[in-house]
N, C-alpha and C. Protein backbone atom coordinates (compact mmCIF):
# COMPACT_ATOMS: atom_id res chain seq x y z
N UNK A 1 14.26 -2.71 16.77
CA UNK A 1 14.79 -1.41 17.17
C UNK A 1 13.68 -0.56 17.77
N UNK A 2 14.39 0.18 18.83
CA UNK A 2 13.13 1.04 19.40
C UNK A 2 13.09 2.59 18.74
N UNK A 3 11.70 2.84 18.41
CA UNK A 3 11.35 4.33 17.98
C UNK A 3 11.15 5.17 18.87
N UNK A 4 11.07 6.82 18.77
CA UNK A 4 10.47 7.08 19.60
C UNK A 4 9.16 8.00 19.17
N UNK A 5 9.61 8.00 17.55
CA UNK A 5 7.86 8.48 16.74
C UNK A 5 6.92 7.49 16.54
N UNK A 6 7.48 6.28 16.64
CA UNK A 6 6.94 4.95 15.67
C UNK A 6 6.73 3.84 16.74
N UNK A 7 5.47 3.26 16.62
CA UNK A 7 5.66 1.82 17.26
C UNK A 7 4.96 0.47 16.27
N UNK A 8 6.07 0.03 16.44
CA UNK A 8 5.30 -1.19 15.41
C UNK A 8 4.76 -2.79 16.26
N UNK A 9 4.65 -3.52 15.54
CA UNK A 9 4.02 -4.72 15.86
C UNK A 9 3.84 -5.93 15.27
N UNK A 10 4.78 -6.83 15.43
CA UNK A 10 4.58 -8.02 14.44
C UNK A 10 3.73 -9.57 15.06
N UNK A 11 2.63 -9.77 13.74
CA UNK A 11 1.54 -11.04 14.38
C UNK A 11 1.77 -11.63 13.02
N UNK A 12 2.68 -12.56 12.81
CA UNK A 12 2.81 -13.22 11.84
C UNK A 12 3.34 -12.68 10.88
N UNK A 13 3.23 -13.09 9.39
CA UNK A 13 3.39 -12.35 8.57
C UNK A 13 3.17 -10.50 8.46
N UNK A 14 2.38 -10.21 9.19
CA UNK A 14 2.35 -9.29 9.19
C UNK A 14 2.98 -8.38 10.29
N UNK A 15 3.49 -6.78 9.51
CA UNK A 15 3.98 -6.11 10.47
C UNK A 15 3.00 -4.70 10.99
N UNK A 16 3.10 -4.26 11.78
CA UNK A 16 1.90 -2.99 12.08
C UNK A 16 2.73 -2.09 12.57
N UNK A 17 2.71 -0.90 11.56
CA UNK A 17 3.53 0.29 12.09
C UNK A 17 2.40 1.82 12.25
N UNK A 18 2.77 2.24 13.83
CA UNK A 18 1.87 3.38 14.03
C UNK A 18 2.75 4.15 13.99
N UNK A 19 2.25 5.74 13.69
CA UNK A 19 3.07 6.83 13.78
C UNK A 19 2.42 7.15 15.16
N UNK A 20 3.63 7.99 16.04
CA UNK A 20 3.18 8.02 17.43
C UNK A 20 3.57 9.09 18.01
N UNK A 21 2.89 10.60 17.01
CA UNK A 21 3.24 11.73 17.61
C UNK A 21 1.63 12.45 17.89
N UNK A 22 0.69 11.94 18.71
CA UNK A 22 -0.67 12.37 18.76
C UNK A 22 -0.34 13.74 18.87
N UNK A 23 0.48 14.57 19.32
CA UNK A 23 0.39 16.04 20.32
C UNK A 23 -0.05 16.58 19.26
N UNK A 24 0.80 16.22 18.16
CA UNK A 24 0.37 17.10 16.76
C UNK A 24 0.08 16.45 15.63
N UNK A 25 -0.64 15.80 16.30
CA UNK A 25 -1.65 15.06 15.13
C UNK A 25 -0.90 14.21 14.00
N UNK A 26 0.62 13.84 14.47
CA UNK A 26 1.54 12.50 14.01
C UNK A 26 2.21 13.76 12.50
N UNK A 27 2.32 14.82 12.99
CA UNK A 27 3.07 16.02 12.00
C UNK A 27 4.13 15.12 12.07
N UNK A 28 5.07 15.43 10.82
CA UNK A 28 6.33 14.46 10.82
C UNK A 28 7.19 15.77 10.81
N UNK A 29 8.68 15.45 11.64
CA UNK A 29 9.28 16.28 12.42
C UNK A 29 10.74 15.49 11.47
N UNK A 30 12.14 16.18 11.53
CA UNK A 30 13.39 15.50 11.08
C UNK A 30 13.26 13.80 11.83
N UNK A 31 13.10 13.78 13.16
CA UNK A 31 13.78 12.31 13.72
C UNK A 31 12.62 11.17 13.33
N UNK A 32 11.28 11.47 13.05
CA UNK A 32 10.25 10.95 12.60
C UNK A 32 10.44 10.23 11.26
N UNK A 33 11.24 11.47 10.40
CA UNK A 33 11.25 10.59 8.59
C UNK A 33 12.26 9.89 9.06
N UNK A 34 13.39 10.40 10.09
CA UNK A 34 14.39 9.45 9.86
C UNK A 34 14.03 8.22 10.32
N UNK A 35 13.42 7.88 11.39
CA UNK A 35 13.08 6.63 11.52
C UNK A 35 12.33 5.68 10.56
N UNK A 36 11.16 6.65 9.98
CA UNK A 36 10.46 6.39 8.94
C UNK A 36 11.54 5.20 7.72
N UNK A 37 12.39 6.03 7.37
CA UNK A 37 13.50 6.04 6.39
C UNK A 37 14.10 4.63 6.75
N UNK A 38 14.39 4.31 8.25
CA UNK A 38 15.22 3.04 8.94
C UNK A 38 14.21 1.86 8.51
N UNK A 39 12.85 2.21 8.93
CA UNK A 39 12.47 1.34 8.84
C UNK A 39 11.59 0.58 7.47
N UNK A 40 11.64 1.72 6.76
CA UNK A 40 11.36 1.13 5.24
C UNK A 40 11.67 1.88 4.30
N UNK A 41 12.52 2.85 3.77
CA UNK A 41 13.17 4.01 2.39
C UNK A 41 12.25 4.68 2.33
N UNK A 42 10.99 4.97 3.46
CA UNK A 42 9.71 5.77 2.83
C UNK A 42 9.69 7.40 3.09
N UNK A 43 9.51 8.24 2.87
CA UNK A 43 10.03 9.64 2.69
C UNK A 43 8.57 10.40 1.85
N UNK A 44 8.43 11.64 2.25
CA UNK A 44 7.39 12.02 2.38
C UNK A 44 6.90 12.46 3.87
N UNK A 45 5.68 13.92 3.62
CA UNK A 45 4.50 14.04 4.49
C UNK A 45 3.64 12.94 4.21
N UNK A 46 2.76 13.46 5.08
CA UNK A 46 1.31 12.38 5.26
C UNK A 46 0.69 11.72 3.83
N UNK A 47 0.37 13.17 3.01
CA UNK A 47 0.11 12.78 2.02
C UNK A 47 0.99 12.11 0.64
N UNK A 48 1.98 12.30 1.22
CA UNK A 48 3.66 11.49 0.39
C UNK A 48 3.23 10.06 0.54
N UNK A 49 3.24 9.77 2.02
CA UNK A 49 3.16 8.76 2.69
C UNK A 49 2.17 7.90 2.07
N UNK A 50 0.73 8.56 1.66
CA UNK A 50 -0.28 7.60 1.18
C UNK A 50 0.16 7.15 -0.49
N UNK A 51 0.74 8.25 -0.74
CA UNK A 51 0.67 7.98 -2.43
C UNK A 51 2.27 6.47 -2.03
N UNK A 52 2.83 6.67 -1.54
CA UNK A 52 3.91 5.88 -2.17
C UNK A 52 3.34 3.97 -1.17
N UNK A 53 2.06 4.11 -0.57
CA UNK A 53 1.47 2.81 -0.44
C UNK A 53 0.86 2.04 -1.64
N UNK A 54 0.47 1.10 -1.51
CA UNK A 54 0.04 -0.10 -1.80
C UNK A 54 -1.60 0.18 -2.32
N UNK A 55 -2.00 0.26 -0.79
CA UNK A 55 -3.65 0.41 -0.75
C UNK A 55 -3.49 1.17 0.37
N UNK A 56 -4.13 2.26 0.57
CA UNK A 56 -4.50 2.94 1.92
C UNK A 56 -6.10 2.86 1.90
N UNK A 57 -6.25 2.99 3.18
CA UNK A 57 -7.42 3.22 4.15
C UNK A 57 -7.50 4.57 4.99
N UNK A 58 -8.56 5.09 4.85
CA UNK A 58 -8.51 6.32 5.52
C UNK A 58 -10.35 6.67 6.21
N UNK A 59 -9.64 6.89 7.46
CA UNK A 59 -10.76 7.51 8.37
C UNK A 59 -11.46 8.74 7.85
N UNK A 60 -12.66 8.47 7.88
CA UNK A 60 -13.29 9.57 6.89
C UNK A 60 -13.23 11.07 7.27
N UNK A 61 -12.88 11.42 8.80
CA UNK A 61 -12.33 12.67 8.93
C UNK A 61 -11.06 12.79 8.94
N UNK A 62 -10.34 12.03 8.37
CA UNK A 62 -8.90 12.51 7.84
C UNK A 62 -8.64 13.98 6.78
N UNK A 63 -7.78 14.61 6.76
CA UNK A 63 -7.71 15.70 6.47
C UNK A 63 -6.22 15.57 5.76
N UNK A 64 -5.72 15.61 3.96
CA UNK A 64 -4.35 15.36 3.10
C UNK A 64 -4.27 16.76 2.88
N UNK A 65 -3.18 16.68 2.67
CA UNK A 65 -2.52 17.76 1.85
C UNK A 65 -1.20 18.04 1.42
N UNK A 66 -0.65 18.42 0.25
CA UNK A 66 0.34 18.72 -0.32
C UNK A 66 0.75 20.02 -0.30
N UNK A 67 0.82 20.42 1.10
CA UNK A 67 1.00 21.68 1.76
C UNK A 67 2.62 22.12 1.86
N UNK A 68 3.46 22.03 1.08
CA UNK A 68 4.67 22.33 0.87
C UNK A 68 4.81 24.04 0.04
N UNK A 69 4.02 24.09 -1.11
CA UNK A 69 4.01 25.51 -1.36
C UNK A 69 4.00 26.82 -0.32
N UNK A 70 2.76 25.79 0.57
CA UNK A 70 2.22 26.70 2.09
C UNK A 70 3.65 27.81 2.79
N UNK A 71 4.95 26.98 2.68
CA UNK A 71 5.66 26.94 3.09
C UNK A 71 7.06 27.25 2.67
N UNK A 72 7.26 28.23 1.24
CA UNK A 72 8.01 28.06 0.06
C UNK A 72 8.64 27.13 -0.26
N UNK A 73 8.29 25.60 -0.34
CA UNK A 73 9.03 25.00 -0.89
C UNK A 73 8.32 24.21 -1.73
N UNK A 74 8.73 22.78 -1.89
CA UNK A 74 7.46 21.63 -2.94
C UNK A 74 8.00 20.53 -2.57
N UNK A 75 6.51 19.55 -3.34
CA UNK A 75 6.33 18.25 -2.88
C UNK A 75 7.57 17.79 -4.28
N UNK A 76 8.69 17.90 -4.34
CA UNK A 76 9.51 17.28 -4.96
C UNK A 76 9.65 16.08 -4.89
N UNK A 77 10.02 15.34 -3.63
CA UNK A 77 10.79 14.02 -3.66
C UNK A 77 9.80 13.13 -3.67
N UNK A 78 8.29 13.37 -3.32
CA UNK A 78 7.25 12.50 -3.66
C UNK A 78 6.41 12.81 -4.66
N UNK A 79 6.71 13.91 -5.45
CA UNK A 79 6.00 14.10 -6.99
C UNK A 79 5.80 13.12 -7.78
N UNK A 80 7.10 12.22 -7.98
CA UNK A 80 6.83 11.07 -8.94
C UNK A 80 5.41 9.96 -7.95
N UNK A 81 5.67 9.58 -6.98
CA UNK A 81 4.82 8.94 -6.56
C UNK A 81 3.28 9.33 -6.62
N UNK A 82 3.18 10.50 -6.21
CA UNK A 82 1.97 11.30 -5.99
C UNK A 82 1.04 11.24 -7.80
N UNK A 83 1.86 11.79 -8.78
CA UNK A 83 1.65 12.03 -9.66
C UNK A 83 0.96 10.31 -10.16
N UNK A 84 1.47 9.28 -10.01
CA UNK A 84 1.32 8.22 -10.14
C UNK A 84 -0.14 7.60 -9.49
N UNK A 85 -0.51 8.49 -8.68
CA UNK A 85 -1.77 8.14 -7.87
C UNK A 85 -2.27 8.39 -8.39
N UNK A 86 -2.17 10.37 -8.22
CA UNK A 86 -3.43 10.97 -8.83
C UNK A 86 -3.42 11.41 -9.73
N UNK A 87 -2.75 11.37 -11.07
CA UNK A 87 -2.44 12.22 -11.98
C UNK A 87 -2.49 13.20 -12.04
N UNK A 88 -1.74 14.13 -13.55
CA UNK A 88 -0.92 15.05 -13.80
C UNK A 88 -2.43 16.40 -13.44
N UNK A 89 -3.76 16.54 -13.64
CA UNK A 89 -4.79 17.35 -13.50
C UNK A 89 -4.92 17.40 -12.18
N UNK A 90 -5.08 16.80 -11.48
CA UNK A 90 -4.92 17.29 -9.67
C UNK A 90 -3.86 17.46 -9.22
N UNK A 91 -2.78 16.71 -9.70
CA UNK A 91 -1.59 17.33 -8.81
C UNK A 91 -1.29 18.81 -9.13
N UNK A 92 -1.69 19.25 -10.53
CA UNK A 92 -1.78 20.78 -10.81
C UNK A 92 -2.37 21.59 -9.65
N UNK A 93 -3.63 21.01 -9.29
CA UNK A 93 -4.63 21.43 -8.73
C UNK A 93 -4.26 21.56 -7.13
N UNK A 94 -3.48 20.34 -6.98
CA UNK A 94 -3.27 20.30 -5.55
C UNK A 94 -1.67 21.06 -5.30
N UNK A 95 -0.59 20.64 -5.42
CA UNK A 95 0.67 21.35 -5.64
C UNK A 95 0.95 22.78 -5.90
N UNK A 96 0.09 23.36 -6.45
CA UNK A 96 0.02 24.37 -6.91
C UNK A 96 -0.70 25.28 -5.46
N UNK A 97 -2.10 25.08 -5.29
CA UNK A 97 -2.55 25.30 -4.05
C UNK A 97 -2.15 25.10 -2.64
N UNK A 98 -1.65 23.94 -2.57
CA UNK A 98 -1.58 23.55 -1.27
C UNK A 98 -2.63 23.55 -0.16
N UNK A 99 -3.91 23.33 -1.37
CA UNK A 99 -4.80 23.28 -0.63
C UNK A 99 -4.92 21.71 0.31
N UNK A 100 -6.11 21.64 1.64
CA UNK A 100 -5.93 20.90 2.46
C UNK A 100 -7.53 20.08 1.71
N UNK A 101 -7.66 18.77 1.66
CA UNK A 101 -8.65 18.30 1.15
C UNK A 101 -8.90 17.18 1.64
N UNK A 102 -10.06 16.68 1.96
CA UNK A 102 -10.88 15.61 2.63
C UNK A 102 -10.72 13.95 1.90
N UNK A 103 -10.82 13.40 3.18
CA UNK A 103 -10.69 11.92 2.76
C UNK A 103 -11.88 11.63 1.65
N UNK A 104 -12.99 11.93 1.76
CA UNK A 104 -13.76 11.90 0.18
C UNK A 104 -12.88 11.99 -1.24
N UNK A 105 -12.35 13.25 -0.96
CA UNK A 105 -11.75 13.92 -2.45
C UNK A 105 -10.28 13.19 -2.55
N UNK A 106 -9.92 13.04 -2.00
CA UNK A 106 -8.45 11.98 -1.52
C UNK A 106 -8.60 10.81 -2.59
N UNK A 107 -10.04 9.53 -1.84
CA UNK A 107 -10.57 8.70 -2.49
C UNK A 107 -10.80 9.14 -3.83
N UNK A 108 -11.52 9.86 -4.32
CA UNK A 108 -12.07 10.27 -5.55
C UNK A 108 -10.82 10.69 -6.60
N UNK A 109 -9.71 11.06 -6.11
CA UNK A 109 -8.77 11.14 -7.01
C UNK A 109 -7.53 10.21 -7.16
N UNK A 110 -8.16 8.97 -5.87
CA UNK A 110 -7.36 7.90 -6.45
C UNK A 110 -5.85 7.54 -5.22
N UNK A 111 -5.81 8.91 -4.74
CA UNK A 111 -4.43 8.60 -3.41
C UNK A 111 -5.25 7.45 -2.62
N UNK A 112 -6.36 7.60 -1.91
CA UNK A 112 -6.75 6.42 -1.13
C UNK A 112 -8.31 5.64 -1.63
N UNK A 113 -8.46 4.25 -1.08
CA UNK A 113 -8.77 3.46 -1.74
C UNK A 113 -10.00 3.13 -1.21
N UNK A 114 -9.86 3.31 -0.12
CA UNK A 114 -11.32 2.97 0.91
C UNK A 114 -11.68 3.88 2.17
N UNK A 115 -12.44 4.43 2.42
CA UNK A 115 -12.69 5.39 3.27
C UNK A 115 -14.16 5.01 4.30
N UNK A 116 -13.57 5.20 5.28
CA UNK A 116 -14.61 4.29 6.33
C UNK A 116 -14.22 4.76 8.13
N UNK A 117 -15.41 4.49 8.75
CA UNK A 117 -15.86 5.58 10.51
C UNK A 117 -14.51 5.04 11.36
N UNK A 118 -14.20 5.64 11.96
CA UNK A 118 -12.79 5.05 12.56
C UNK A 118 -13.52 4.19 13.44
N UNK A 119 -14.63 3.83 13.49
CA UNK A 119 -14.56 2.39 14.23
C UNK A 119 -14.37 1.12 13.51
N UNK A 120 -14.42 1.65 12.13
CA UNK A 120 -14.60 0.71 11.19
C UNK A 120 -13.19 0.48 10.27
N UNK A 121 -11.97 1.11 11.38
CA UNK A 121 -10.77 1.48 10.21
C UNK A 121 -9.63 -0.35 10.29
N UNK A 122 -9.16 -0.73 11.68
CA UNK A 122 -9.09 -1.58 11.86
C UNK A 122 -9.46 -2.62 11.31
N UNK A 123 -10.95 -2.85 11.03
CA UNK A 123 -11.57 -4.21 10.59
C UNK A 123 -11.26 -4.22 9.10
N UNK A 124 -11.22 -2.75 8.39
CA UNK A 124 -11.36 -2.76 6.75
C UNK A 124 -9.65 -3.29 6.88
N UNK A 125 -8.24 -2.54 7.26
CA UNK A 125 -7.42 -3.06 7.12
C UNK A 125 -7.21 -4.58 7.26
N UNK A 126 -8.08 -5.16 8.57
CA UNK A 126 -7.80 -6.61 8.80
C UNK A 126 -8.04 -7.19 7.73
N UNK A 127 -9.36 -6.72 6.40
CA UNK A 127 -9.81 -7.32 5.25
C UNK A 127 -8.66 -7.26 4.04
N UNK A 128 -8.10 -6.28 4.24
CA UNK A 128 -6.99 -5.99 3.19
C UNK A 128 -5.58 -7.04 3.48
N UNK A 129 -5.14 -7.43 4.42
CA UNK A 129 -4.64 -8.02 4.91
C UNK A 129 -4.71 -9.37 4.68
N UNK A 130 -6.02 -9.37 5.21
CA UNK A 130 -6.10 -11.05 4.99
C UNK A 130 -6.75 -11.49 3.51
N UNK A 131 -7.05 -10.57 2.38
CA UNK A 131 -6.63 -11.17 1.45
C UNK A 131 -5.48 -11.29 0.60
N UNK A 132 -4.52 -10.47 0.94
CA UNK A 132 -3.25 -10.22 0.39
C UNK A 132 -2.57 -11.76 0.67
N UNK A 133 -2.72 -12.19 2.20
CA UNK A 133 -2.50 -13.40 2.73
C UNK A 133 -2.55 -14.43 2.08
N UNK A 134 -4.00 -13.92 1.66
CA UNK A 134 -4.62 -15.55 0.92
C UNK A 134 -4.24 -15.72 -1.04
N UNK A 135 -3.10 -14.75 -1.25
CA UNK A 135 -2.48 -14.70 -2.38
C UNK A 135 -1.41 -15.17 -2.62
N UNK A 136 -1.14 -15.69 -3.49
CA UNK A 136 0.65 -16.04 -3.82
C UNK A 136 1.30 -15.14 -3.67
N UNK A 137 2.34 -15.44 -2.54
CA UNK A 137 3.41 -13.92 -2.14
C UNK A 137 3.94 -13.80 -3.65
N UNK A 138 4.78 -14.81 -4.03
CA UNK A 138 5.31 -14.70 -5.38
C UNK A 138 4.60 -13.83 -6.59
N UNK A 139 3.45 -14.70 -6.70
CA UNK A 139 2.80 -13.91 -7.39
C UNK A 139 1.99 -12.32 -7.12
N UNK A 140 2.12 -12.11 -5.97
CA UNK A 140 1.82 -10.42 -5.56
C UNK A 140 3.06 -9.53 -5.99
N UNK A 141 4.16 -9.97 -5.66
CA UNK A 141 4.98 -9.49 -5.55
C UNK A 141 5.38 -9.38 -7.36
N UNK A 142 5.30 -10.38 -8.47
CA UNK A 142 5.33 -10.35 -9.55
C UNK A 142 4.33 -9.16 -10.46
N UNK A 143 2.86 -9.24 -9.61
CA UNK A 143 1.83 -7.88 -10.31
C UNK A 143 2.28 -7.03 -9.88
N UNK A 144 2.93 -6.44 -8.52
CA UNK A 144 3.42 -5.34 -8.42
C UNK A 144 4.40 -4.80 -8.65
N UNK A 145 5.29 -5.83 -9.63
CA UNK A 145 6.91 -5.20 -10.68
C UNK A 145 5.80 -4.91 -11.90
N UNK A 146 4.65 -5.64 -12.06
CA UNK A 146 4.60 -5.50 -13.58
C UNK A 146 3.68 -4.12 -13.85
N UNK A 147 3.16 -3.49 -12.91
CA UNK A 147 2.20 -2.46 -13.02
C UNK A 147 2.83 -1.11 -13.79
N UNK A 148 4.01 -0.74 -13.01
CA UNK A 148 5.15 -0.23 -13.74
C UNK A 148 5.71 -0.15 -14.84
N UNK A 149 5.72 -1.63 -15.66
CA UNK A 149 6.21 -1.64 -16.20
C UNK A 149 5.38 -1.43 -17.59
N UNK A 150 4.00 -1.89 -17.37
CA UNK A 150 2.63 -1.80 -18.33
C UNK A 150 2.72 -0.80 -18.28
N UNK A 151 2.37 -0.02 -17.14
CA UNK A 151 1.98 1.50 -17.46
C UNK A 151 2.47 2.53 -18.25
N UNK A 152 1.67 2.98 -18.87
CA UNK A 152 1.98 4.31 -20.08
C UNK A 152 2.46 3.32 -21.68
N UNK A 153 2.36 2.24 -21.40
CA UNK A 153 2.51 1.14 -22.76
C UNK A 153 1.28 1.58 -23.50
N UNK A 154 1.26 0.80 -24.91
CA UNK A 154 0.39 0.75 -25.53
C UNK A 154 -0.02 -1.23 -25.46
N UNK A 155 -1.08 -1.57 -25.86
CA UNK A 155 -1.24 -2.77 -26.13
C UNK A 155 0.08 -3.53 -26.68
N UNK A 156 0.12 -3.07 -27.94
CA UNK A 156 1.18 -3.81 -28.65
C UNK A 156 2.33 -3.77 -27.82
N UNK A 157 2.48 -2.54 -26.55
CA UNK A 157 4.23 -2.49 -26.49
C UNK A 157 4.10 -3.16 -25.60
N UNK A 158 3.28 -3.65 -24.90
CA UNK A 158 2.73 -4.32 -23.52
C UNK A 158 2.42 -6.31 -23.52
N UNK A 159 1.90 -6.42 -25.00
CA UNK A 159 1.95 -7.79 -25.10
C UNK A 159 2.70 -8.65 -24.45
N UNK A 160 4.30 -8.47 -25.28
CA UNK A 160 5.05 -9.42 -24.96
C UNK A 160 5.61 -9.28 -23.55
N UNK A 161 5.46 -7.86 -22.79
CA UNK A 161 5.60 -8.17 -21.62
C UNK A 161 4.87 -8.82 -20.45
N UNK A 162 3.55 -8.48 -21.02
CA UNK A 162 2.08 -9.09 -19.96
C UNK A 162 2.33 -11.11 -20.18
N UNK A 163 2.63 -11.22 -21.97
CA UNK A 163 2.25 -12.66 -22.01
C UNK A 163 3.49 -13.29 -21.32
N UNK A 164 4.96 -13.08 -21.29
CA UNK A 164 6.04 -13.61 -20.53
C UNK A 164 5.58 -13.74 -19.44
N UNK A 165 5.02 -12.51 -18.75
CA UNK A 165 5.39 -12.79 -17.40
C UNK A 165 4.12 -13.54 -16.87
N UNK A 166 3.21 -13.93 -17.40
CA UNK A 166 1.70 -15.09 -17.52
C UNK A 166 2.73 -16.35 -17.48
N UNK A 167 3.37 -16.60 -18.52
CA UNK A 167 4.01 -17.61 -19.35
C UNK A 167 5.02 -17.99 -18.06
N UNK A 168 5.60 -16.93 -17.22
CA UNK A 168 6.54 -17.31 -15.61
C UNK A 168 5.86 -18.00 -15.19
N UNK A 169 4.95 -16.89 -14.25
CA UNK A 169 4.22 -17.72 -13.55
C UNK A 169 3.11 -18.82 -13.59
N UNK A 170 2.56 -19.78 -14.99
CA UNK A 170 1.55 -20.29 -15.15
C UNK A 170 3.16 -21.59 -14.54
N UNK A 171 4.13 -21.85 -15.10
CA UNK A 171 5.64 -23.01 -15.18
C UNK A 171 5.84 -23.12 -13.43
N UNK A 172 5.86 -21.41 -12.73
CA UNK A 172 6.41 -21.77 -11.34
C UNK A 172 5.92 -22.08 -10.33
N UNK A 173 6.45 -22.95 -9.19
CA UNK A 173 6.08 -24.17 -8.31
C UNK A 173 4.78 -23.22 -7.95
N UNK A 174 5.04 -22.01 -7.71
CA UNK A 174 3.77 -21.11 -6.81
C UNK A 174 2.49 -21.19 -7.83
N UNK A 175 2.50 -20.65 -9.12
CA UNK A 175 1.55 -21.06 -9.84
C UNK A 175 0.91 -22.73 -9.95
N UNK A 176 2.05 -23.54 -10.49
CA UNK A 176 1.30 -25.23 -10.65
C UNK A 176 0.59 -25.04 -9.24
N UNK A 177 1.07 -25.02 -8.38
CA UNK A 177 0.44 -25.26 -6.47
C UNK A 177 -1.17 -24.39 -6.76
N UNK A 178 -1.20 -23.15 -7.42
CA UNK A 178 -2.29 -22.39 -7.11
C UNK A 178 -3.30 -23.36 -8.01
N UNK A 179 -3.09 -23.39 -9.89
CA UNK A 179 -3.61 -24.17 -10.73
C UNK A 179 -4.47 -25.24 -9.70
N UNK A 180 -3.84 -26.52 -9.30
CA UNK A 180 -4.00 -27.81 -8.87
C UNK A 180 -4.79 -27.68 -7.90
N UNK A 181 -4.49 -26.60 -6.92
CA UNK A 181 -5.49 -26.35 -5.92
C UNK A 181 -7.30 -26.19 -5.98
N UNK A 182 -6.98 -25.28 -7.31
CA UNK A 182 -8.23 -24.80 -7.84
C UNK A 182 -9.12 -25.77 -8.29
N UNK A 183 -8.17 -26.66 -9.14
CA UNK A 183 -8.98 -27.92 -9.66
C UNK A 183 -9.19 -28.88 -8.82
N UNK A 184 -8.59 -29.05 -7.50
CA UNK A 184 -9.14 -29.94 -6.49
C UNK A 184 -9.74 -29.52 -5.36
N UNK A 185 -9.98 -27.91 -5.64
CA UNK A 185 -11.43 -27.35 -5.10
C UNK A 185 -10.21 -27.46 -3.00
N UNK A 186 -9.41 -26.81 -2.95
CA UNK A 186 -8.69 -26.50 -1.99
C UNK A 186 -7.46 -25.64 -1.77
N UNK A 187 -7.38 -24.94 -0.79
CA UNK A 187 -6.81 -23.94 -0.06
C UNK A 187 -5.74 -23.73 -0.60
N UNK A 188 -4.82 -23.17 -1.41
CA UNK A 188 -3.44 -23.28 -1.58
C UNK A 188 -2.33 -23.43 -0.62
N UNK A 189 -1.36 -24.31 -0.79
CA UNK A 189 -0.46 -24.23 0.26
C UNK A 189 0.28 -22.70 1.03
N UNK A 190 0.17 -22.28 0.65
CA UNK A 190 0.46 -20.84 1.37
C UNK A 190 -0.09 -19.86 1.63
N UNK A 191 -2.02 -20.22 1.30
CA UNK A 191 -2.75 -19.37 2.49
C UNK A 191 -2.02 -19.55 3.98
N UNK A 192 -2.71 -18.40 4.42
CA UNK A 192 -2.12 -18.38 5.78
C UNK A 192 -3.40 -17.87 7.04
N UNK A 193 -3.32 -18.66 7.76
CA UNK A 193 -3.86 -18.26 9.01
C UNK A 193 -3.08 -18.53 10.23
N UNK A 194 -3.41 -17.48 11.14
CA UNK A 194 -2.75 -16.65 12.50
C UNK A 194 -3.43 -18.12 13.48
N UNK A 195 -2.67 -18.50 13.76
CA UNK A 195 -2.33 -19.41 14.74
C UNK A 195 -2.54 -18.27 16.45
N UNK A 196 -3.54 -19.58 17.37
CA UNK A 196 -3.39 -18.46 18.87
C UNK A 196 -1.91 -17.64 19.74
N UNK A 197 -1.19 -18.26 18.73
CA UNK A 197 0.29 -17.71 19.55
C UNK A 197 0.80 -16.92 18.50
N UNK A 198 0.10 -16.48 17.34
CA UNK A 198 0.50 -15.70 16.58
C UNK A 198 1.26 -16.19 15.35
N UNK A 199 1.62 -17.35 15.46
CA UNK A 199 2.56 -17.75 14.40
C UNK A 199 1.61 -17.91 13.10
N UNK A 200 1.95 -18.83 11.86
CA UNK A 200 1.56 -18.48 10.53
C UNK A 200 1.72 -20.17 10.34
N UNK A 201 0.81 -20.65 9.61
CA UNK A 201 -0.02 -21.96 9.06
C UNK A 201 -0.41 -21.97 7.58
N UNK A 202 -0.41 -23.14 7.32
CA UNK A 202 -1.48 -23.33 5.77
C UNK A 202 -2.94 -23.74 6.57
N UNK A 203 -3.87 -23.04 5.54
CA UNK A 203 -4.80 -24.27 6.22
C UNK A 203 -5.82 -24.81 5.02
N UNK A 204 -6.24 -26.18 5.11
CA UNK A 204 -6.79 -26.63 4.00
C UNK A 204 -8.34 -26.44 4.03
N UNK A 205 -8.61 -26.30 2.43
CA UNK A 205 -9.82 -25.51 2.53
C UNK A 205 -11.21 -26.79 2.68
N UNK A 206 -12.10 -26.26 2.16
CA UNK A 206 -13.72 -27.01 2.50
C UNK A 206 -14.40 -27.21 1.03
């Protein structure tokens, strides 16, 4: 589908989505979230936007903020997310203010993960990327139900959920494949490398 805030890009497994409103510095406007929204349930400003990722990367003159007070209203619909980043002492700090704060302090409270010269923003994502690649989808996709579900547990309440879901994946085909690999000192079948026409490969290791 064509955007007209958004342009994306698919090279394999992977997809690349830009926001594509430079005039104003990619401000998100009504037809912007909505596309946003089409193309993945994601909702939020800029700084919405980082908390409800994965891992962000941020250009070190990037400039967040939870600038909704600014404006009488609030960061409601991304509070839970946000709060989840940075916890309940800065989001006081930030929500409350609406102050505007630097990719340093961003990093330091946990919304983003790596901060680096925009010549250098590209290559750090390509690194994030290509180790996600070189992981069991299954099993990525399994640590990131279970983070949720640990969190705010205690040990004990957390056991039997951490050891089950060990106890899944040590039995399923994706695990035995990773196990066997390891012990015969090679590549797992579902690393992946980008083929010259873009397509997606195993490739065996050294």
């Amino acid at each position: 589908m064509a955007y007209n805030y958004l342009t994306t890009r698919r090279d394999g497994a992977v997809e690349y989505l830009t926001l594509n409103r430079p005039e104003v510095r990619n401000a998100f406007n009504a037809e912007m979230i909505a596309e946003l929204a089409d193309w993945a349930a994601a909702l939020g400003g800029g700084a919405g936007l980082a908390a409800v990722c994965d891992i962000v990367v941020a250009e070190e003159g990037a400039v967040f903020g939870f600038t909704e007070v600014k404006l009488g209203i609030l960061p409601a619909v991304i509070s839970p997310f946000a709060l989840a980043k940075i916890g309940r002492s800065a989001a006081r700090e930030l929500f409350l203010t609406g102050a505007r704060f630097s990719a340093a302090r961003a990093r330091e409270i946990g919304l983003v993960h790596a901060v680096v010269a925009a010549s250098a923003l590209d290559e750090t994502v390509a690194e994030y990327v290509h180790a996600i690649l070189a992981a069991g989808p299954e099993a990525i996709a399994a640590a990131k139900s279970l983070i949720p579900q640990v969190a705010g547990r205690t040990i004990d309440e957390a056991m039997p959920l951490t050891a089950g879901a060990l106890a899944k994946r040590r039995v399923s085909t994706e695990g035995q494949e990773g196990l066997l690999a390891f012990l015969e000192k090679r590549t797992p079948s579902w690393a992946i490398a980008a083929n010259d026409d873009g397509n997606a490969k195993g490739k065996q290791g050294h």
